[in-house]
Protein backbone atom coordinates (compact mmCIF):
# COMPACT_ATOMS: atom_id res chain seq x y z
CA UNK A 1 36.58 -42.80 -24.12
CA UNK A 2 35.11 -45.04 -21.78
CA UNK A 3 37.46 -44.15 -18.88
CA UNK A 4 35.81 -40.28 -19.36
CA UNK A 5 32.57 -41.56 -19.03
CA UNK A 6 32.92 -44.24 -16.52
CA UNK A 7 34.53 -40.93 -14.53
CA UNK A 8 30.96 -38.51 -15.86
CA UNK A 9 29.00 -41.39 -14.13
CA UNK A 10 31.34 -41.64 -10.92
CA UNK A 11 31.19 -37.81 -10.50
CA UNK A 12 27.31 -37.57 -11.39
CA UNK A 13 26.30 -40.18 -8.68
CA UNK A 14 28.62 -38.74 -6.19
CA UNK A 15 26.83 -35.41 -6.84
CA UNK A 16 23.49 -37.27 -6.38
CA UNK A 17 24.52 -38.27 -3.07
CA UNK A 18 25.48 -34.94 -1.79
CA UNK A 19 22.48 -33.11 -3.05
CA UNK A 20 20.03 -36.00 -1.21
CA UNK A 21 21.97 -35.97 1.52
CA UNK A 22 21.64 -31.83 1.39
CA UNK A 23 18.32 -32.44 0.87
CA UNK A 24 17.56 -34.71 3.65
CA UNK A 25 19.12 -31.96 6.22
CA UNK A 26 17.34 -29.31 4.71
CA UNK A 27 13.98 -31.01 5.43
CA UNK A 28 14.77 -32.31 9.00
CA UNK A 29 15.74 -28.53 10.00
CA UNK A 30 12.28 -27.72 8.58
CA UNK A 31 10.64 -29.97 10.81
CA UNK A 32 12.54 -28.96 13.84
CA UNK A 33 11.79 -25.17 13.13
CA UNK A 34 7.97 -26.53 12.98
CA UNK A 35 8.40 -28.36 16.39
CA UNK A 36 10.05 -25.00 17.97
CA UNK A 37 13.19 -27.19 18.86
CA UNK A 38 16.14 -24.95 20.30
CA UNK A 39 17.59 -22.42 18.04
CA UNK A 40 21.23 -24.01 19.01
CA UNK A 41 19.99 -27.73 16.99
CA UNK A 42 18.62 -25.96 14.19
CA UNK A 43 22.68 -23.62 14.02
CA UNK A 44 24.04 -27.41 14.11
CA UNK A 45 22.13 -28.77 11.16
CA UNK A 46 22.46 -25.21 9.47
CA UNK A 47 26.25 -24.95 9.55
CA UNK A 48 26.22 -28.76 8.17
CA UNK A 49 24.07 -27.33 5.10
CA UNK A 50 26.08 -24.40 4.53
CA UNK A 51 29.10 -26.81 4.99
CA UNK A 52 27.47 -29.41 1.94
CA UNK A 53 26.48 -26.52 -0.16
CA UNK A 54 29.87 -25.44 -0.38
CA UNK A 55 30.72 -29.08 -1.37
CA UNK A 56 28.02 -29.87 -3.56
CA UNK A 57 29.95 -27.36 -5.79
CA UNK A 58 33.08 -29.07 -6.13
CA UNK A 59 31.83 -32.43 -8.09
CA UNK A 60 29.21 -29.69 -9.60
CA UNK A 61 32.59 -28.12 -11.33
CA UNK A 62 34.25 -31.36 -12.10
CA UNK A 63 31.45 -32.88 -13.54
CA UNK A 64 31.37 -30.07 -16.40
CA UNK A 65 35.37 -29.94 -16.72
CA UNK A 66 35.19 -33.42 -17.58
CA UNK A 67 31.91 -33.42 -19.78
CA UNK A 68 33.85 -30.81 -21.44
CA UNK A 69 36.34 -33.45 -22.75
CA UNK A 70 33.82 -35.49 -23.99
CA UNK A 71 33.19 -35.94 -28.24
CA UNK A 72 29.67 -34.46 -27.88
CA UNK A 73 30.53 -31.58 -25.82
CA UNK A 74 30.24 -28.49 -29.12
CA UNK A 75 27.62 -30.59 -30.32
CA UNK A 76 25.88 -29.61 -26.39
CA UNK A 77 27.13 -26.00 -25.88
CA UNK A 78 26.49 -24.42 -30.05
CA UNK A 79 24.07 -22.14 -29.67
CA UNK A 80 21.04 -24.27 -31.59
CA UNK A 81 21.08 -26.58 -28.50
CA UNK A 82 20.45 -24.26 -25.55
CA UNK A 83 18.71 -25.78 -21.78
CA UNK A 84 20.68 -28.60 -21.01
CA UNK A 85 24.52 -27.71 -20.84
CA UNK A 86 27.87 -29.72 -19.54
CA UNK A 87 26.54 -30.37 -16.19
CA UNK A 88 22.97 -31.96 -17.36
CA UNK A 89 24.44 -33.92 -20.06
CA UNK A 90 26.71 -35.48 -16.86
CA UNK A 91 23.66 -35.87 -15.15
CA UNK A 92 21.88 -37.83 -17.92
CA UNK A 93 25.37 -39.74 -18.77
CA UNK A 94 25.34 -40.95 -14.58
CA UNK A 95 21.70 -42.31 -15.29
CA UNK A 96 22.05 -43.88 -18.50
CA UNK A 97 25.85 -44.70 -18.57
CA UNK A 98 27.84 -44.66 -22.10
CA UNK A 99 25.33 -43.38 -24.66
CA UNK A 100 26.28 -46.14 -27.35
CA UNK A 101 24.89 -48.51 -25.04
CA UNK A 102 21.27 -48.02 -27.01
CA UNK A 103 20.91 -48.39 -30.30
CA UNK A 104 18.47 -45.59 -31.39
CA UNK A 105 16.98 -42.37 -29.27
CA UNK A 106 13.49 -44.41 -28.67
CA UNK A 107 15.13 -47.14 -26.30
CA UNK A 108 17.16 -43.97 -24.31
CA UNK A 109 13.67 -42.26 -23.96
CA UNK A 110 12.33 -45.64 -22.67
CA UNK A 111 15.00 -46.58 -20.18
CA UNK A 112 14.50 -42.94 -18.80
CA UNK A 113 11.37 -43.08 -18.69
CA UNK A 114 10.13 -40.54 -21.37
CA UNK A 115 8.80 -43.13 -24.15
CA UNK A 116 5.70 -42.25 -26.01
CA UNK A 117 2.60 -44.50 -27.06
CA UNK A 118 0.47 -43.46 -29.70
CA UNK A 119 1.54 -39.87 -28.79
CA UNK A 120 1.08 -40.39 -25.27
CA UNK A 121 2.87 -41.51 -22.14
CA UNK A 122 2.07 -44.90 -21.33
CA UNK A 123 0.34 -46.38 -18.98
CA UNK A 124 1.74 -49.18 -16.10
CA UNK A 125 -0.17 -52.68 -17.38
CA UNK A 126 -0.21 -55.11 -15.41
CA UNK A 127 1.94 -58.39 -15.65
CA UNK A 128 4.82 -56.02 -18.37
């Protein structure tokens, strides 16, 4: 098992860095469409887009063949448990690497950031 989810984090963080990296072009040919640069830089950086869109899919599709393969994966897709599917469970597998690395749901909230205080979110002190 940990080879399949040393391979859901591989595939999750090189889907990261295709999306930011779609991302990133997607906001410079914003800015040069603001500017009024020539319509012939703008087809560059648009055919690149097009070009990582179509590859963004490819890890996309892996990431839920392989999340499919994992133990959890009816537990994910039964009917009761609908919003987060094969490719976000990847996703939160890439942040938070093997799951049985915390030893209740409270300390996976905290390390992603989702803990609650006294029914709250808490708040940054200074010095923790």
């Amino acid at each position: 098992m940990p080879a399949l989810e040393d391979e859901i984090v591989h595939t999750a963080r090189q889907l990261w860095d295709i999306q930011k990296t779609r991302i990133m072009l997607s906001n410079r040919l914003r800015g040069l469409e603001r500017r009024g640069v020539s319509p012939i830089a703008a087809n560059v950086i648009q055919s690149a887009l097009n070009d990582l869109e179509q590859t963004e899919r490819i890890p996309a599709r892996h990431l839920e063949k392989i999340c499919a393969e994992h133990f959890m994966a009816d537990w994910i897709v039964s009917a009761e448990r609908r919003g987060i599917g094969l490719g976000g469970f990847g996703r939160i597998i890439g942040v938070t690497g093997p799951l049985d690395l915390f030893p209740n749901v409270a300390k996976l909230w905290r390390d992603m950031g989702m803990a609650v205080d006294g029914g709250r979110a808490p708040r940054r002190t200074r010095g923790l």
